[in-house]
N, C-alpha and C. Protein backbone atom coordinates (compact mmCIF):
# COMPACT_ATOMS: atom_id res chain seq x y z
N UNK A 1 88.96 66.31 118.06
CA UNK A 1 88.95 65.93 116.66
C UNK A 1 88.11 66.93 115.87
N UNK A 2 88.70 67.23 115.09
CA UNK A 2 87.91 68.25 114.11
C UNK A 2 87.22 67.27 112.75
N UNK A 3 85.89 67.76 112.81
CA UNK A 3 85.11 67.07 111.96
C UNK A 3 85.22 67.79 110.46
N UNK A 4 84.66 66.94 109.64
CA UNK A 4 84.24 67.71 108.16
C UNK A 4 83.82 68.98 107.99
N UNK A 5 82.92 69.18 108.85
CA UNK A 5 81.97 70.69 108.76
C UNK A 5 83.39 71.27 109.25
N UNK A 6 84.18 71.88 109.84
CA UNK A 6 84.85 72.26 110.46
C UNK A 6 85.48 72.74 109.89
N UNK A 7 86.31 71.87 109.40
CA UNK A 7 87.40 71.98 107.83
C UNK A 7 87.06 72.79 106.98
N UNK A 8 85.61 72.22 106.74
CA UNK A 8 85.05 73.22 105.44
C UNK A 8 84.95 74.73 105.94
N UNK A 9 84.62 74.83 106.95
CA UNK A 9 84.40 76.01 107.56
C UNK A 9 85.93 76.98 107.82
N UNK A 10 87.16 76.24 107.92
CA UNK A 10 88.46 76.47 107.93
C UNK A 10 88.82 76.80 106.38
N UNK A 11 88.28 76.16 105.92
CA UNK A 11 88.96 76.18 104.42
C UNK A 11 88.28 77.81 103.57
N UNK A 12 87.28 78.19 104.44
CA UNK A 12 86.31 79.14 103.69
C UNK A 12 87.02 80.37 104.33
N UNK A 13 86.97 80.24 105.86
CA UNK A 13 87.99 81.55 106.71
C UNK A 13 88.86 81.62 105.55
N UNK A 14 89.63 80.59 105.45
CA UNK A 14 91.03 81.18 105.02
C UNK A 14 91.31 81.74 103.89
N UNK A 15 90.34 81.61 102.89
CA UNK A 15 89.95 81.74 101.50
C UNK A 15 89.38 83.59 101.68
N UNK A 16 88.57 83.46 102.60
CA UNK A 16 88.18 84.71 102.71
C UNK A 16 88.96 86.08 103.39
N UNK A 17 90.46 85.19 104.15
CA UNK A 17 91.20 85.75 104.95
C UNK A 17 91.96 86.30 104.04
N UNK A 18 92.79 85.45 102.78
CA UNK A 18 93.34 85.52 102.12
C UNK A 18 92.46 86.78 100.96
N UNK A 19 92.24 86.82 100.58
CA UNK A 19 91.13 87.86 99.75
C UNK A 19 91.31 89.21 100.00
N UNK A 20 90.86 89.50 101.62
CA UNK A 20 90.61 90.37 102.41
C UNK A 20 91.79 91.00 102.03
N UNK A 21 93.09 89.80 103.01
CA UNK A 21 94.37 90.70 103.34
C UNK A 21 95.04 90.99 101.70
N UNK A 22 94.77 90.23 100.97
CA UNK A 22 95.14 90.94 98.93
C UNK A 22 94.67 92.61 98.77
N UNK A 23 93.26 92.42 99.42
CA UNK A 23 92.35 93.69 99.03
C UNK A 23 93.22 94.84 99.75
N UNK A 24 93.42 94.87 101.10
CA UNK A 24 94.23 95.65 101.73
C UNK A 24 95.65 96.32 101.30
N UNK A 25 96.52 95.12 100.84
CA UNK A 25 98.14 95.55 100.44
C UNK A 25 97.67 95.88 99.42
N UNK A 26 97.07 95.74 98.41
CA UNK A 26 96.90 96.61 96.86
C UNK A 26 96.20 98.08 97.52
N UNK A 27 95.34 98.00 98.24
CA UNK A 27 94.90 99.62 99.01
C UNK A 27 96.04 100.19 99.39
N UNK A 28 97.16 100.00 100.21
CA UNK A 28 98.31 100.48 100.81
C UNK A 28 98.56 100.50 99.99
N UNK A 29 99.32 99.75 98.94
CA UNK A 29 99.98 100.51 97.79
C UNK A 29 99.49 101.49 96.94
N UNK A 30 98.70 101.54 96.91
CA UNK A 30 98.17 103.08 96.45
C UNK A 30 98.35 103.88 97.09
N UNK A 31 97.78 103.95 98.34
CA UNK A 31 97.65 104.36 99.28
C UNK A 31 99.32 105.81 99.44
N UNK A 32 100.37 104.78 99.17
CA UNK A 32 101.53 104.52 99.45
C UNK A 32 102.15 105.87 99.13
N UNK A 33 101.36 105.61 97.15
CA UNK A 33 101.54 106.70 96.00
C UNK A 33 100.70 108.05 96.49
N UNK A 34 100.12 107.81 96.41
CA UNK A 34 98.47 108.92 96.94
C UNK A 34 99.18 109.48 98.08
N UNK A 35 99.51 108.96 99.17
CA UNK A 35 100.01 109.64 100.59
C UNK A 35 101.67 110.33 100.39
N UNK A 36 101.99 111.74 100.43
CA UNK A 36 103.10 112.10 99.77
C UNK A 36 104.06 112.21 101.44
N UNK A 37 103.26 112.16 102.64
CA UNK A 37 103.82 112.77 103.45
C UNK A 37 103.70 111.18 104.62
N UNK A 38 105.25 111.16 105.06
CA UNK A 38 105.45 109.50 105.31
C UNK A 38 104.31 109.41 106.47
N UNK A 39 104.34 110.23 107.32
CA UNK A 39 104.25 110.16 108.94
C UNK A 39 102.55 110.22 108.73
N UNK A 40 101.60 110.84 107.89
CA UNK A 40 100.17 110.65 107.68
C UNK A 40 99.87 108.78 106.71
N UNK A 41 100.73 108.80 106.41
CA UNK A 41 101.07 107.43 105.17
C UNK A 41 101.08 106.43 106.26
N UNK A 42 101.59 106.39 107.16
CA UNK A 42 101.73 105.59 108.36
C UNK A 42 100.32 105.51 109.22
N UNK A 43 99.60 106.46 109.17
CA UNK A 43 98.42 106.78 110.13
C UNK A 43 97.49 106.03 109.24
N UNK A 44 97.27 106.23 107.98
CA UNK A 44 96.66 105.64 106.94
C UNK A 44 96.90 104.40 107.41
N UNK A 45 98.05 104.25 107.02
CA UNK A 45 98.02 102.52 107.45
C UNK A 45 97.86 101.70 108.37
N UNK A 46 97.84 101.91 109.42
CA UNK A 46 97.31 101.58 110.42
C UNK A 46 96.00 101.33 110.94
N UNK A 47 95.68 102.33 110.27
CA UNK A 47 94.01 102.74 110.22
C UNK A 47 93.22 100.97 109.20
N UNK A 48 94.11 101.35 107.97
CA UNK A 48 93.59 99.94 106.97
C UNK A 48 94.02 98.78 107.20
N UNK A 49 95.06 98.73 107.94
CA UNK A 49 95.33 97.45 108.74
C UNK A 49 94.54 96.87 109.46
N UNK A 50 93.86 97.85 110.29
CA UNK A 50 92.88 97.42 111.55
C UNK A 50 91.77 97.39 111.30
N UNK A 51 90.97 98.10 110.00
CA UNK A 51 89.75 97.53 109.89
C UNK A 51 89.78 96.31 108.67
N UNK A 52 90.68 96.22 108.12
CA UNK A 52 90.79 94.49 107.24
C UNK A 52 91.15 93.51 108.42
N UNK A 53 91.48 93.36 109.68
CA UNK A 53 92.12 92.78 110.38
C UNK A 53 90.34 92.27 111.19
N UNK A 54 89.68 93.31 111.37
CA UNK A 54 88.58 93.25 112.03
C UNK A 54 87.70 92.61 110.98
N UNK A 55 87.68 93.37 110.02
CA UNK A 55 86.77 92.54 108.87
C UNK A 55 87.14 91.19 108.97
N UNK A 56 88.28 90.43 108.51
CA UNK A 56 88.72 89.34 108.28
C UNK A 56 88.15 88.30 109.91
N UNK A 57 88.21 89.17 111.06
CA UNK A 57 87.42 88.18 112.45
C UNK A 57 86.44 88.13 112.47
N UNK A 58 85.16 89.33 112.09
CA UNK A 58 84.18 89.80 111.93
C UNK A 58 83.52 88.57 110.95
N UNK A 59 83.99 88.22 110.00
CA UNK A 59 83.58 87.40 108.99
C UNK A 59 83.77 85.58 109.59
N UNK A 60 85.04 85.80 109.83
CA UNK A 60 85.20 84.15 110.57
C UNK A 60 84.34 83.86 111.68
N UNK A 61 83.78 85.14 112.87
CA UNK A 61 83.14 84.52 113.75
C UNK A 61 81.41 84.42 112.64
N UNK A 62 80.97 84.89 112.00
CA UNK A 62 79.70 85.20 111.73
C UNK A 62 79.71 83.92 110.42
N UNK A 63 80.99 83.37 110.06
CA UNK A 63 80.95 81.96 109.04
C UNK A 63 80.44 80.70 110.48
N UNK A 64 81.13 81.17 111.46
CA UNK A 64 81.54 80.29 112.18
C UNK A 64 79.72 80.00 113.45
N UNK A 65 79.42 80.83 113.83
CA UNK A 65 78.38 80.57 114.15
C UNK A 65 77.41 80.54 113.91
N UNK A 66 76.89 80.96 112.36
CA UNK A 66 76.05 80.74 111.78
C UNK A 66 75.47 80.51 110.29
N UNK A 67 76.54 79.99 110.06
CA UNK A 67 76.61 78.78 108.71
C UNK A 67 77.08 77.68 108.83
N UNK A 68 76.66 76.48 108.30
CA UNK A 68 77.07 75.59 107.45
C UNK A 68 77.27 75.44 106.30
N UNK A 69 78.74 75.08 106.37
CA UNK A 69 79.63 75.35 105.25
C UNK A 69 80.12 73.84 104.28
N UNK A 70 79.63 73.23 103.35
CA UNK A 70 80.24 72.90 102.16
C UNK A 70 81.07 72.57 101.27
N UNK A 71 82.05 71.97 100.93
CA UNK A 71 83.24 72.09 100.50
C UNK A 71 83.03 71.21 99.05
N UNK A 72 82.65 72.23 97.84
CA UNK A 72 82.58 71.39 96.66
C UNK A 72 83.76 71.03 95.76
N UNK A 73 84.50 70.31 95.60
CA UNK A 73 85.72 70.27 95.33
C UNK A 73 85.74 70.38 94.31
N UNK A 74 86.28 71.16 92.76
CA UNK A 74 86.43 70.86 91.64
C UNK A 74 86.72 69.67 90.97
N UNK A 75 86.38 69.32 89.65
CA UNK A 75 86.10 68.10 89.15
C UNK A 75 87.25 67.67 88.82
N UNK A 76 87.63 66.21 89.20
CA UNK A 76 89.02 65.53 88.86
C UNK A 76 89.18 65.80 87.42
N UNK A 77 91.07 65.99 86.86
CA UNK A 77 91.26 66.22 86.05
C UNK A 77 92.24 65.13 85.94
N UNK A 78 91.83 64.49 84.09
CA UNK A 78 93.21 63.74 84.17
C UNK A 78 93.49 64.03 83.17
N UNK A 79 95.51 63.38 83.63
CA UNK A 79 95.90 64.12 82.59
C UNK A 79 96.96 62.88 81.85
N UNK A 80 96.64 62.78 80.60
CA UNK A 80 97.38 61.47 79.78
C UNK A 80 98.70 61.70 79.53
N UNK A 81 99.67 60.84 79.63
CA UNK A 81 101.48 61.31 79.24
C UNK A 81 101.50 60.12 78.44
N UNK A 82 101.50 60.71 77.05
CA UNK A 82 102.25 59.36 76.01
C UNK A 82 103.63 59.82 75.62
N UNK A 83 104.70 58.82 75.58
CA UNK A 83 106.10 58.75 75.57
C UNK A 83 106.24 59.19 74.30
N UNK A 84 106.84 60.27 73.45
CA UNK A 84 107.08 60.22 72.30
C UNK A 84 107.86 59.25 71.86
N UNK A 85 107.51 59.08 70.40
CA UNK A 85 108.47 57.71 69.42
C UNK A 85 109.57 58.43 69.30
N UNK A 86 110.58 57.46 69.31
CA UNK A 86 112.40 57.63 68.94
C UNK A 86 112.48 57.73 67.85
């Protein structure tokens, strides 16, 4: 059974996973432009694949064994629906 802390701690990886791997494909696409010659464009990429890939474990094990993690949820929003008059 996975507890609260856990979750929160899941919910933060993934937040941070997600981030990471954004930061990366906007790098490759530059990257993409910038690199004129396919076969070095490829080496490039590979290269930024594998250290966002490492970053992104690097970060989950070091959330994971030595934090406690939090989960503040943003504040309920409500939202009113009045029927317009005929």
């Amino acid at each position: 059974m996975i507890d609260k802390v856990d979750k929160n701690k899941e919910k933060l990886m993934k937040f941070v996973s997600n981030e990471v791997t954004e930061l990366f494909e906007k790098v490759l696409d530059y990257a993409e432009v910038a690199v004129p010659n396919s076969e070095q464009y490829r080496k490039l990429r590979s290269k930024i694949l594998r250290v966002g890939n490492n970053c992104i474990r690097n970060i989950g094990k070091e959330i994971t064994v030595r934090y406690t993690v939090e989960y503040n949820a943003p504040a309920e929003t409500i939202i009113e629906v009045k029927k317009a008059k005929e």
